[in-house]
PDB file of N, CA and C in Angstrom:
ATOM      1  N   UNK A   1     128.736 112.564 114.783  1.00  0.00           N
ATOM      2  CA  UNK A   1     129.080 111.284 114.186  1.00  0.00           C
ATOM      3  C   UNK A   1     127.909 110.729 113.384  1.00  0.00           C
ATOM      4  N   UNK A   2     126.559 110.354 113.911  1.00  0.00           N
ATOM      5  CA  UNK A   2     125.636 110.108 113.555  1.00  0.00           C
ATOM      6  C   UNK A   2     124.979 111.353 111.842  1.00  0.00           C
ATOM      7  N   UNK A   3     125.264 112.368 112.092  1.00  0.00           N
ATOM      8  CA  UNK A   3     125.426 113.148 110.922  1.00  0.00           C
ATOM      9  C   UNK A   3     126.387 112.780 110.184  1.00  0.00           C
ATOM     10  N   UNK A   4     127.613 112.449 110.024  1.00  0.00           N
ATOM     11  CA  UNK A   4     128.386 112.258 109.228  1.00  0.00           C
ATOM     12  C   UNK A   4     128.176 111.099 108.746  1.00  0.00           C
ATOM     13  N   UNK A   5     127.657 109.978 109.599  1.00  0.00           N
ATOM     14  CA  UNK A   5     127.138 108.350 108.771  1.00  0.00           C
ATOM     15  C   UNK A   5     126.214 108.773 107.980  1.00  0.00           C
ATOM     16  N   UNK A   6     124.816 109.707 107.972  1.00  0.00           N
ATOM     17  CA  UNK A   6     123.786 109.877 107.561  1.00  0.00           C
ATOM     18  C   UNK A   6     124.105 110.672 106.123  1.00  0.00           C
ATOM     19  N   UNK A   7     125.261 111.553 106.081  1.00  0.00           N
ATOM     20  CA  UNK A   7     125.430 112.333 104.951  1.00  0.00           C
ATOM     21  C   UNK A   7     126.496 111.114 104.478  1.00  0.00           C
ATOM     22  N   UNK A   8     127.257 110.105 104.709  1.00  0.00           N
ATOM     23  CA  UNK A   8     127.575 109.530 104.048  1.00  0.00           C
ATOM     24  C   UNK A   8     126.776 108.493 103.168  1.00  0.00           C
ATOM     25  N   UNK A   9     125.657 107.822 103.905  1.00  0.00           N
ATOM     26  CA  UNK A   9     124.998 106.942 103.466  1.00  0.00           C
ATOM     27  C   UNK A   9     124.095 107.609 101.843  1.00  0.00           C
ATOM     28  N   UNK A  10     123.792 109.202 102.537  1.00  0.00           N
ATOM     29  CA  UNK A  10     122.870 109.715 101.057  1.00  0.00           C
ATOM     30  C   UNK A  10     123.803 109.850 100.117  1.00  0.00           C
ATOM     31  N   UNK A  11     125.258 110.551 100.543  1.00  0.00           N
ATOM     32  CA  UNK A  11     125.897 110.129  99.041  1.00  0.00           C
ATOM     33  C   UNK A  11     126.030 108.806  98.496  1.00  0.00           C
ATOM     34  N   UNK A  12     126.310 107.998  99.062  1.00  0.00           N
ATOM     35  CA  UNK A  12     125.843 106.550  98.621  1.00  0.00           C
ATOM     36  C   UNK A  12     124.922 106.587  97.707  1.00  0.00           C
ATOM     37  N   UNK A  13     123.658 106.783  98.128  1.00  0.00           N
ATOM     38  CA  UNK A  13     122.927 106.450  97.745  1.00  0.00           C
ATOM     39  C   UNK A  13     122.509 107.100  96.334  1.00  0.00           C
ATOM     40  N   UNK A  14     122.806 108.329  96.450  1.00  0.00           N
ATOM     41  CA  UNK A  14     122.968 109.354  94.948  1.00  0.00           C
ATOM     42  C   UNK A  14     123.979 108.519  94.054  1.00  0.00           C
ATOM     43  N   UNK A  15     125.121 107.960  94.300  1.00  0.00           N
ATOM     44  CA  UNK A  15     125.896 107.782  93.716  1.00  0.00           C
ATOM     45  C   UNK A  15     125.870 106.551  93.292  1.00  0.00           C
ATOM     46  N   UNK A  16     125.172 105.424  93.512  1.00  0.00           N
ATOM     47  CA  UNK A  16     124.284 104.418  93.418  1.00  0.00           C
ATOM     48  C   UNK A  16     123.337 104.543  92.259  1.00  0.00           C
ATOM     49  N   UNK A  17     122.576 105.430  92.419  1.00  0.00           N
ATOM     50  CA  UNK A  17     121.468 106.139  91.462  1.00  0.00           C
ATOM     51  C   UNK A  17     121.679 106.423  90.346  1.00  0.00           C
ATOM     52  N   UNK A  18     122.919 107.451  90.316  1.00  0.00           N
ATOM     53  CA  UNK A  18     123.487 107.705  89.022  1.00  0.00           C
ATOM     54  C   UNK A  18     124.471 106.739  88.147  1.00  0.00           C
ATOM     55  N   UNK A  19     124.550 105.539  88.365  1.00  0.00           N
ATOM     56  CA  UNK A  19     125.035 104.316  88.237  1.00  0.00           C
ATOM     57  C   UNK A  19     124.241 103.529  87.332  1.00  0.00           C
ATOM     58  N   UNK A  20     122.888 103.588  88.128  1.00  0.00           N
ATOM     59  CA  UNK A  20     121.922 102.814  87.552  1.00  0.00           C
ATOM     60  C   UNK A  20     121.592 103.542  86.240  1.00  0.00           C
ATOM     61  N   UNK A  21     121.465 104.823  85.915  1.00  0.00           N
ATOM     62  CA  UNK A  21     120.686 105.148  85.112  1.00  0.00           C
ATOM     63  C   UNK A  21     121.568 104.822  83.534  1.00  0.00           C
ATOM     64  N   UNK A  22     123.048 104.340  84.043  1.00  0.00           N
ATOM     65  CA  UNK A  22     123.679 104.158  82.590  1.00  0.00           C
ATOM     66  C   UNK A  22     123.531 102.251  82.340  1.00  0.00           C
ATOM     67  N   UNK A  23     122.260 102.001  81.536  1.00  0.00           N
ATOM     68  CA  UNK A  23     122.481 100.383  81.728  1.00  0.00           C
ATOM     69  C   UNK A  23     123.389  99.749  80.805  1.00  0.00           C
ATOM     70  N   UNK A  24     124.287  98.895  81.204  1.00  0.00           N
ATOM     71  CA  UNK A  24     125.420  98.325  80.296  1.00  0.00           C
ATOM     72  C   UNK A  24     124.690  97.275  79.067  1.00  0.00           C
ATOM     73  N   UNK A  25     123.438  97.043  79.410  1.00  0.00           N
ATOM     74  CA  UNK A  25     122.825  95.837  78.985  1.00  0.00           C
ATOM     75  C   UNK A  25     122.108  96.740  77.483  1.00  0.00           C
ATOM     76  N   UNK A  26     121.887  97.575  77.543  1.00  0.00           N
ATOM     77  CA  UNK A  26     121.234  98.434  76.914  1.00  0.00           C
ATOM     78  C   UNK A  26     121.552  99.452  75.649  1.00  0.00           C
ATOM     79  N   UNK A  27     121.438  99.972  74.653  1.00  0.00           N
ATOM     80  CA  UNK A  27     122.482 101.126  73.935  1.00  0.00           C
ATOM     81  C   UNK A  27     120.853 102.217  73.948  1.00  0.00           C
ATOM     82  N   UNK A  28     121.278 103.514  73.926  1.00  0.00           N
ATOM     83  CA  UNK A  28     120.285 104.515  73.716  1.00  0.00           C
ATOM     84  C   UNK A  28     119.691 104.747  72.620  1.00  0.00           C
ATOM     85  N   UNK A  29     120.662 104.415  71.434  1.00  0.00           N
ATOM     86  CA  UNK A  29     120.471 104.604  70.341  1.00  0.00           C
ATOM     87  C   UNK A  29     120.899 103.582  69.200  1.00  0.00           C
ATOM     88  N   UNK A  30     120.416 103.027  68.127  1.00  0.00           N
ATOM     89  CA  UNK A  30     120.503 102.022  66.983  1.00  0.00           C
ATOM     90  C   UNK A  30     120.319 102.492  66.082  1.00  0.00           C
ATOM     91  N   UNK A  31     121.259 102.253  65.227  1.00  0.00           N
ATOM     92  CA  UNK A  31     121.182 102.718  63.735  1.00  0.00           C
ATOM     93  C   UNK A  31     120.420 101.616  62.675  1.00  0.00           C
ATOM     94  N   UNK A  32     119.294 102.111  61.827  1.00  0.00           N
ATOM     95  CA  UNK A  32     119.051 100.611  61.499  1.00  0.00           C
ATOM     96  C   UNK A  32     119.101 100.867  60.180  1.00  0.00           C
ATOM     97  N   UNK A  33     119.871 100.306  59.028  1.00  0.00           N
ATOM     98  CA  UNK A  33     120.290 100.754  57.623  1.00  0.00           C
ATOM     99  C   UNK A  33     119.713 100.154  56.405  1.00  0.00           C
ATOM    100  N   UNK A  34     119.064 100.512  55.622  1.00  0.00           N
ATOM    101  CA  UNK A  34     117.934  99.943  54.697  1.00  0.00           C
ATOM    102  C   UNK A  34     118.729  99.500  53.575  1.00  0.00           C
ATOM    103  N   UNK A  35     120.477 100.214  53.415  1.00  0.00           N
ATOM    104  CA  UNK A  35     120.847  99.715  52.047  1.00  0.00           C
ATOM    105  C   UNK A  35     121.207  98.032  52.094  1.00  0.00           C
ATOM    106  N   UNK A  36     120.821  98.325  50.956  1.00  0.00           N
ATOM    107  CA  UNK A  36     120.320  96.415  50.020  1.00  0.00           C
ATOM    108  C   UNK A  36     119.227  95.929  49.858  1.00  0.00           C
ATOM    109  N   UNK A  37     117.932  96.528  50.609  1.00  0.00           N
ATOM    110  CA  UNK A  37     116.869  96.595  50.530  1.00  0.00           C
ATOM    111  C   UNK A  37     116.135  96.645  49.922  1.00  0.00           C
ATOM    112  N   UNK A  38     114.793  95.578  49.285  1.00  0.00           N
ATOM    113  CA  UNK A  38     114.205  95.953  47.872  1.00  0.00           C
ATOM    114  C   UNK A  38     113.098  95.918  49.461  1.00  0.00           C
ATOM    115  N   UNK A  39     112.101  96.489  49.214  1.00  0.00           N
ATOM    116  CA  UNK A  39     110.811  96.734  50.303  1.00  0.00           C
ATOM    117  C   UNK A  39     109.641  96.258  49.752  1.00  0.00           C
ATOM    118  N   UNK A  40     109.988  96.020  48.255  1.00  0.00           N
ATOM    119  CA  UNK A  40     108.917  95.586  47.245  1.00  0.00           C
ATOM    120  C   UNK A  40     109.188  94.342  47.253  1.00  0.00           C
ATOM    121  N   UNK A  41     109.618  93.307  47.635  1.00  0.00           N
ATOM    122  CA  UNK A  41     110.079  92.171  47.846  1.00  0.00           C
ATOM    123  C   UNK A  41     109.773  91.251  48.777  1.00  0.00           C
ATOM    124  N   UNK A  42     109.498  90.411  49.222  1.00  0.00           N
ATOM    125  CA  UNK A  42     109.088  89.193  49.989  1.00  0.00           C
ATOM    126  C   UNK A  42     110.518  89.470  50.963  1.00  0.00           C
ATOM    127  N   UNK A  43     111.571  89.265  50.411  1.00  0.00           N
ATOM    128  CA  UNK A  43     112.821  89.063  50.909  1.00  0.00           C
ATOM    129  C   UNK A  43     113.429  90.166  52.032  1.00  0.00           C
ATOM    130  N   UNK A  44     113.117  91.380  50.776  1.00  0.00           N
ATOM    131  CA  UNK A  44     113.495  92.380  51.365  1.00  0.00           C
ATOM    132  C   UNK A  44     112.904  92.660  52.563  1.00  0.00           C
ATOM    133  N   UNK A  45     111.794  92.741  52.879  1.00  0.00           N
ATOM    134  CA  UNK A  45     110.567  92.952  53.843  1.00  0.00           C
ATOM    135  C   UNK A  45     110.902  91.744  55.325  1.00  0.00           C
ATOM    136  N   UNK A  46     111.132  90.541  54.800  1.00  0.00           N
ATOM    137  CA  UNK A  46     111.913  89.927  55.843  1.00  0.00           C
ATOM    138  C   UNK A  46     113.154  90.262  56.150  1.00  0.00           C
ATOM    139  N   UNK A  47     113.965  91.062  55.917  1.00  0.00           N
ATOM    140  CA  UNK A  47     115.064  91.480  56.113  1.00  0.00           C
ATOM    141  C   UNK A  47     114.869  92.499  56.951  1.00  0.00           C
ATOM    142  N   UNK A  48     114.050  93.519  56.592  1.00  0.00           N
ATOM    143  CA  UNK A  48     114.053  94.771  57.480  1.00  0.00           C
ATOM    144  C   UNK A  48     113.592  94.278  58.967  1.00  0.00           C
ATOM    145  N   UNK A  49     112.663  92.995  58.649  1.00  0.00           N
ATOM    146  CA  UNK A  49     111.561  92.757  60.093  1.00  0.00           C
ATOM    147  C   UNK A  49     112.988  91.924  60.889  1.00  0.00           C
ATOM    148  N   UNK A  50     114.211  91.654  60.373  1.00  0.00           N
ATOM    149  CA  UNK A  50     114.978  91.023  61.568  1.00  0.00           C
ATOM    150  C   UNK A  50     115.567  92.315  61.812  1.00  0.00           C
ATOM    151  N   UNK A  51     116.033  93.256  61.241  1.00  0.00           N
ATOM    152  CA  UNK A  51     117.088  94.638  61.336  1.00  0.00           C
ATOM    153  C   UNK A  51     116.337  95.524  62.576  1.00  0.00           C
ATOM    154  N   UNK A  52     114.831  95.451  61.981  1.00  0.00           N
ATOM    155  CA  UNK A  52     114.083  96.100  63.464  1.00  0.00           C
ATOM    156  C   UNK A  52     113.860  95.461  64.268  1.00  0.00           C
ATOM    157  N   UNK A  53     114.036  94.018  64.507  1.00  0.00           N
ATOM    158  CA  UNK A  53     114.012  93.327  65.804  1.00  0.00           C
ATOM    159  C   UNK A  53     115.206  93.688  66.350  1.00  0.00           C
ATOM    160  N   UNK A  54     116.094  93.698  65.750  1.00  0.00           N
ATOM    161  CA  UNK A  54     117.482  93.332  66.308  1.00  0.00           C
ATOM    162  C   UNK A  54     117.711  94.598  66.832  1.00  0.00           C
ATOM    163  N   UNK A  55     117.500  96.193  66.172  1.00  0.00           N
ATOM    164  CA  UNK A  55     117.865  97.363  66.569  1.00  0.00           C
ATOM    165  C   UNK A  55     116.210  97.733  68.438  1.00  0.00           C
ATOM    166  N   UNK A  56     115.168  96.960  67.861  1.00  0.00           N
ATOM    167  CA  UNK A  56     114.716  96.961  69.000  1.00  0.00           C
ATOM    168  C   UNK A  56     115.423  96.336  70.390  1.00  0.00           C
ATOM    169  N   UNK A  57     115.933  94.991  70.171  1.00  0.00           N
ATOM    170  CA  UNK A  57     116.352  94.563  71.474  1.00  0.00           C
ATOM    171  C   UNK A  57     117.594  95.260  71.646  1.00  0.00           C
ATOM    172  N   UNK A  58     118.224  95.953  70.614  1.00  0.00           N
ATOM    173  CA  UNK A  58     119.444  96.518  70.597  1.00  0.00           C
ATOM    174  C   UNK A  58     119.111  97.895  72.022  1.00  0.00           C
ATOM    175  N   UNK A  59     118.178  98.350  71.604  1.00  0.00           N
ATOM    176  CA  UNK A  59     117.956  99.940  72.269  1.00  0.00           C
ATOM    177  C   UNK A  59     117.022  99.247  74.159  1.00  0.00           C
ATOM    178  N   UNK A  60     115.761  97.901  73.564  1.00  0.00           N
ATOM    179  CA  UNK A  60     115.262  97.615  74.937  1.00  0.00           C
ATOM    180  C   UNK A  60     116.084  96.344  76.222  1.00  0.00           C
ATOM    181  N   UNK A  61     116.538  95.951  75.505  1.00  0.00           N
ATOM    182  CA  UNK A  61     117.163  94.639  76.086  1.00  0.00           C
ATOM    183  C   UNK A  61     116.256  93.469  75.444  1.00  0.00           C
ATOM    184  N   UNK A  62     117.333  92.298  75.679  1.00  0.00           N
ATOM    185  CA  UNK A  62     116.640  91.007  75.434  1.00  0.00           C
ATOM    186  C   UNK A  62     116.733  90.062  76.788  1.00  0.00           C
ATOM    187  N   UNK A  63     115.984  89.022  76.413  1.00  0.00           N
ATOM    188  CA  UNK A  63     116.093  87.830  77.097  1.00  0.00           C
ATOM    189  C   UNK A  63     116.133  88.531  79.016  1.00  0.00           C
ATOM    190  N   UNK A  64     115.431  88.963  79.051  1.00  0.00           N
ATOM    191  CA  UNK A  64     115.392  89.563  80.287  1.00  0.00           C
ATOM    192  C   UNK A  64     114.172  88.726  81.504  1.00  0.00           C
ATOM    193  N   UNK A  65     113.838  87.742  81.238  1.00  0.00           N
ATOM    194  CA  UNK A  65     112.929  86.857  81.937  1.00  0.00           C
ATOM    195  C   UNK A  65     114.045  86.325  83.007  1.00  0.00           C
ATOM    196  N   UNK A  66     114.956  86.032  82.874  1.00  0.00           N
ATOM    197  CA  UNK A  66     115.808  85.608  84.322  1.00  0.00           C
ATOM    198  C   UNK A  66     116.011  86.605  84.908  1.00  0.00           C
ATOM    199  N   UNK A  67     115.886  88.123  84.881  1.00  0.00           N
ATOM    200  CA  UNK A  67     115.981  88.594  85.531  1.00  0.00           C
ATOM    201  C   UNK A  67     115.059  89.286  86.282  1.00  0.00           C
ATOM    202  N   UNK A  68     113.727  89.624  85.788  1.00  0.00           N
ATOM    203  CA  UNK A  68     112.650  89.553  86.675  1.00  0.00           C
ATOM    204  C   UNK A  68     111.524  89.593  85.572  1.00  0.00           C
ATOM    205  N   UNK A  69     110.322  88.863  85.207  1.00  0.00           N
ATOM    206  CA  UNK A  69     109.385  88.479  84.771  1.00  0.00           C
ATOM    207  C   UNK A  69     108.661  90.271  84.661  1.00  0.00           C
ATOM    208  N   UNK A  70     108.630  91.431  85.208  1.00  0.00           N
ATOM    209  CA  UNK A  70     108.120  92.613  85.174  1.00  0.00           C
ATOM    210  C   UNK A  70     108.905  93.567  84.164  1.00  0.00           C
ATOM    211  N   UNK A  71     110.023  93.168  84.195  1.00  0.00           N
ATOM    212  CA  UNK A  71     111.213  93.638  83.558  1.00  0.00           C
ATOM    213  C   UNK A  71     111.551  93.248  82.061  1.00  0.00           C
ATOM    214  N   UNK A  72     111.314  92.038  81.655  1.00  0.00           N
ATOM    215  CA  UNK A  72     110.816  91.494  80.645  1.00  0.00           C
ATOM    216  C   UNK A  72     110.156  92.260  79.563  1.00  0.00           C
ATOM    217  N   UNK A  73     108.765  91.784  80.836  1.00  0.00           N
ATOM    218  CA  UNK A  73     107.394  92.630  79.885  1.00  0.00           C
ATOM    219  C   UNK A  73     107.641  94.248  79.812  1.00  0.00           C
ATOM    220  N   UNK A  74     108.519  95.132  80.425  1.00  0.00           N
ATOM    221  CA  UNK A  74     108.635  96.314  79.829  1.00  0.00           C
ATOM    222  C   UNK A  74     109.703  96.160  78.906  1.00  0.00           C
ATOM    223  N   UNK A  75     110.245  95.433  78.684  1.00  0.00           N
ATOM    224  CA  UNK A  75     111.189  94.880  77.547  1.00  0.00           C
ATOM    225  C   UNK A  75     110.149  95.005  76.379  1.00  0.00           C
ATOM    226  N   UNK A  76     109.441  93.925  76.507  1.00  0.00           N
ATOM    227  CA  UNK A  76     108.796  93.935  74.925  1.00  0.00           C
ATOM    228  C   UNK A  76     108.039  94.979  74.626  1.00  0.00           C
ATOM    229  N   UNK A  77     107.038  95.653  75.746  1.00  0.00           N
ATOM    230  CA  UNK A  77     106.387  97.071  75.409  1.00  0.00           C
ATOM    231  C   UNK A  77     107.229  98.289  74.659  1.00  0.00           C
ATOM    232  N   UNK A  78     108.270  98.173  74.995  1.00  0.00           N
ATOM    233  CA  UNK A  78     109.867  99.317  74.617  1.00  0.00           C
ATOM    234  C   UNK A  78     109.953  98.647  73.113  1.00  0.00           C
ATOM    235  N   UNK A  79     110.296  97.074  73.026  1.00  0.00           N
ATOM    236  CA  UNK A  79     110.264  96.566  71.843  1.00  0.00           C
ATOM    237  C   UNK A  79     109.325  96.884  70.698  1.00  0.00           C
ATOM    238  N   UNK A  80     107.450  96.736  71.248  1.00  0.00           N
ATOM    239  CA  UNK A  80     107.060  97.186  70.186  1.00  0.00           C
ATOM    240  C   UNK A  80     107.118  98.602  69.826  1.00  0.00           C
ATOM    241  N   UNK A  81     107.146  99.541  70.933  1.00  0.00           N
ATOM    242  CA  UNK A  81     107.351 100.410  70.224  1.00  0.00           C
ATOM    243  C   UNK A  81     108.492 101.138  69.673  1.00  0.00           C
ATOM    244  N   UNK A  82     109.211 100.763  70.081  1.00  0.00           N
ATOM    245  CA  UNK A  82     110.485 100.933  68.978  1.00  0.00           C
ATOM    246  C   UNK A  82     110.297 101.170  67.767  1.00  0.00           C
ATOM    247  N   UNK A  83     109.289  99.575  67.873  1.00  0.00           N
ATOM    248  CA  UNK A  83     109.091  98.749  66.259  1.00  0.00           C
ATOM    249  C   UNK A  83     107.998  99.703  65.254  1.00  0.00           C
ATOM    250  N   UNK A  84     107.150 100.177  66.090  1.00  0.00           N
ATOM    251  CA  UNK A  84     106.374 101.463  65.462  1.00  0.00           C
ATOM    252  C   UNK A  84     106.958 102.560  65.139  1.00  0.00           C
ATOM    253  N   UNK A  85     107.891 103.048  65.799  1.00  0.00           N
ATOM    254  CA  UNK A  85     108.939 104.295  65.466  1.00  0.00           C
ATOM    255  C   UNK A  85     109.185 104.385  64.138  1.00  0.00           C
ATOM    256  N   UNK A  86     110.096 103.147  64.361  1.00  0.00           N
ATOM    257  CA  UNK A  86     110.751 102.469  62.918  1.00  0.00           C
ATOM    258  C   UNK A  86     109.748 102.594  62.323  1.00  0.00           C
ATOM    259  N   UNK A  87     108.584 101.897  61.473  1.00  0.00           N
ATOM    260  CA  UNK A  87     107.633 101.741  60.779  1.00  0.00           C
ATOM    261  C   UNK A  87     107.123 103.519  60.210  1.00  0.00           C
ATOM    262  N   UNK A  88     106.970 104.018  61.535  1.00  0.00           N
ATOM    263  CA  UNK A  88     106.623 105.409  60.993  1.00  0.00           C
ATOM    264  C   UNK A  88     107.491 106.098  60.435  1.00  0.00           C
ATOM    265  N   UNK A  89     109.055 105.890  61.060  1.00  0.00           N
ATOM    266  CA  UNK A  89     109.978 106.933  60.449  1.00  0.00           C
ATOM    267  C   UNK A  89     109.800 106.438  59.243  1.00  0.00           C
ATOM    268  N   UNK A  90     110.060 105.067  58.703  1.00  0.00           N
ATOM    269  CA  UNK A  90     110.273 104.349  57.390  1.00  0.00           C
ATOM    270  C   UNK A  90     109.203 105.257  56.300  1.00  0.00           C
ATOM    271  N   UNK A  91     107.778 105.051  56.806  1.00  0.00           N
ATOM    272  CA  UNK A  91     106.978 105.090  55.787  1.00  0.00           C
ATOM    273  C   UNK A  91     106.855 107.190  55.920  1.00  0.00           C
ATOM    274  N   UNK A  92     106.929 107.999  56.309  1.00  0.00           N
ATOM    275  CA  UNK A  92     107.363 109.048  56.455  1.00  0.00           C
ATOM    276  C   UNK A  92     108.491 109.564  55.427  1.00  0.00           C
ATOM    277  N   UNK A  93     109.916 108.659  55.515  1.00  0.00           N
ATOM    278  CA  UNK A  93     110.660 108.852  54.309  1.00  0.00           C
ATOM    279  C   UNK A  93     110.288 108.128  52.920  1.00  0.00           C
ATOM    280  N   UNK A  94     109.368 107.331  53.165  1.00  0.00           N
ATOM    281  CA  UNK A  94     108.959 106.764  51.802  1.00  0.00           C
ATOM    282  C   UNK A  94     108.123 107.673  50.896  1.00  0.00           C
ATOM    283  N   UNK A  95     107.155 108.275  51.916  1.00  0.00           N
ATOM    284  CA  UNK A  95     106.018 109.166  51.402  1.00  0.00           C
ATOM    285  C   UNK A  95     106.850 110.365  50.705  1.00  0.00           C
ATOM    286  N   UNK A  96     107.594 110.765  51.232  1.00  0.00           N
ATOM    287  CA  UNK A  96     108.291 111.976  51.113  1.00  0.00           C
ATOM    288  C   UNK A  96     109.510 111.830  49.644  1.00  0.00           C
ATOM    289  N   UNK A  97     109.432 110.532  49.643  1.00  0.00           N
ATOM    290  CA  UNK A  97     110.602 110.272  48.384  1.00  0.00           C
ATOM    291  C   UNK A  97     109.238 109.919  47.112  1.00  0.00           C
ATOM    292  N   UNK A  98     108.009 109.576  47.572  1.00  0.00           N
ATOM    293  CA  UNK A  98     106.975 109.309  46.308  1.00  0.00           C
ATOM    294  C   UNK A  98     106.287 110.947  45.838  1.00  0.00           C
ATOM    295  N   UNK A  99     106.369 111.671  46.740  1.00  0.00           N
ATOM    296  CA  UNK A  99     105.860 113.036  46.305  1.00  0.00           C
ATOM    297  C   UNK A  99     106.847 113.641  45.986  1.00  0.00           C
ATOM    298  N   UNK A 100     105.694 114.595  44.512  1.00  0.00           N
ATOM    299  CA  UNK A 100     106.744 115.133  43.804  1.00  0.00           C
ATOM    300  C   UNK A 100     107.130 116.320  44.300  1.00  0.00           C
ATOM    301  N   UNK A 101     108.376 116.762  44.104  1.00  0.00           N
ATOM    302  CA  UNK A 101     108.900 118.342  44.944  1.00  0.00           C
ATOM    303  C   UNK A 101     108.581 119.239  44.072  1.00  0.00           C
ATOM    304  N   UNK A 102     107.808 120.167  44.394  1.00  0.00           N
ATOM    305  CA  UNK A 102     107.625 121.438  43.264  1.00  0.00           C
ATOM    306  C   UNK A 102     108.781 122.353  43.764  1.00  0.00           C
ATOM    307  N   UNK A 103     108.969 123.299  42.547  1.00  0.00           N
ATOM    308  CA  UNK A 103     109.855 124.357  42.997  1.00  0.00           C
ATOM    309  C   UNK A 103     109.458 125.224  42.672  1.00  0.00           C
ATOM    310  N   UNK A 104     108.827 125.140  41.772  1.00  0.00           N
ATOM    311  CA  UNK A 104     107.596 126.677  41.191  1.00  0.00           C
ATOM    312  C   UNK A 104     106.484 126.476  40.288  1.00  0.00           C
ATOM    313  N   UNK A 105     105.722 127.210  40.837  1.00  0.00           N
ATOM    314  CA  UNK A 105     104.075 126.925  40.810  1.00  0.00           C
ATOM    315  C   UNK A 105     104.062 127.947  39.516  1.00  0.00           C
ATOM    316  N   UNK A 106     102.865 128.089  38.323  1.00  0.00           N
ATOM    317  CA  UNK A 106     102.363 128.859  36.969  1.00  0.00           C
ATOM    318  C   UNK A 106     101.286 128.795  37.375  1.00  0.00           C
ATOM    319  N   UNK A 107     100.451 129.405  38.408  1.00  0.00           N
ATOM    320  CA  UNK A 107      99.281 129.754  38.672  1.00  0.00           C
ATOM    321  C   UNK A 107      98.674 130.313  37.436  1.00  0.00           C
TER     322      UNK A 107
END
C-alpha cells in the first residue's frame, strides 16, 4: 500500500513538472517585423525600440512584481537580453545588405 501511495505521489509529481515547463504567461518565440521602418529616422528608431520591448516582454513576461520580486528581476535580465539579440540580429542583416556581393573575382 505504502508503495503504491509513494509511486503515486512521484507521478504526481512528474506530472506537475511537466506542466510547469509550458508557461501560459509566456510565448517561446516573437516575431518582430521592421516593415515601415525608416532606421535612419528619429521616428523610425522609436518605433523599433517599442516593437523590441513589446516582442521582449512578449517572449520574458511582464509586470511580474506581484508575483514574486526574484521573478521579476529574471524578467528584465531575459528582457535585456532579448533586447541584444534583436540589436545583433538587426545590425548583422544590415551589415550584410551594405556589403557588396561579389560573384566573380579578375585577379
Amino acid at each position: 500500500m505504502k508503495k503504491g501511495l509513494l509511486a503515486l505521489a512521484a507521478c504526481a509529481m512528474a506530472s506537475s513538472a511537466a506542466a510547469a515547463t509550458t508557461d501560459p504567461f509566456v510565448e517561446e518565440t516573437a516575431t518582430l517585423r521592421l516593415d515601415g521602418l525608416d532606421l535612419s529616422t528619429v521616428d523610425g528608431q522609436q518605433r523599433l525600440a517599442i516593437r523590441m520591448d513589446d516582442a521582449a516582454r512578449a517572449v520574458c513576461g511582464d509586470r511580474l512584481t506581484h508575483v514574486h520580486l526574484a521573478v521579476a528581476a529574471q524578467a528584465r535580465e531575459c528582457q535585456t537580453a532579448v533586447k541584444a539579440d534583436i540589436r545583433s540580429k538587426i545590425e548583422e542583416r544590415m551589415a550584410a545588405k551594405a556589403s557588396p556581393t561579389r560573384l566573380a573575382s579578375s585577379r
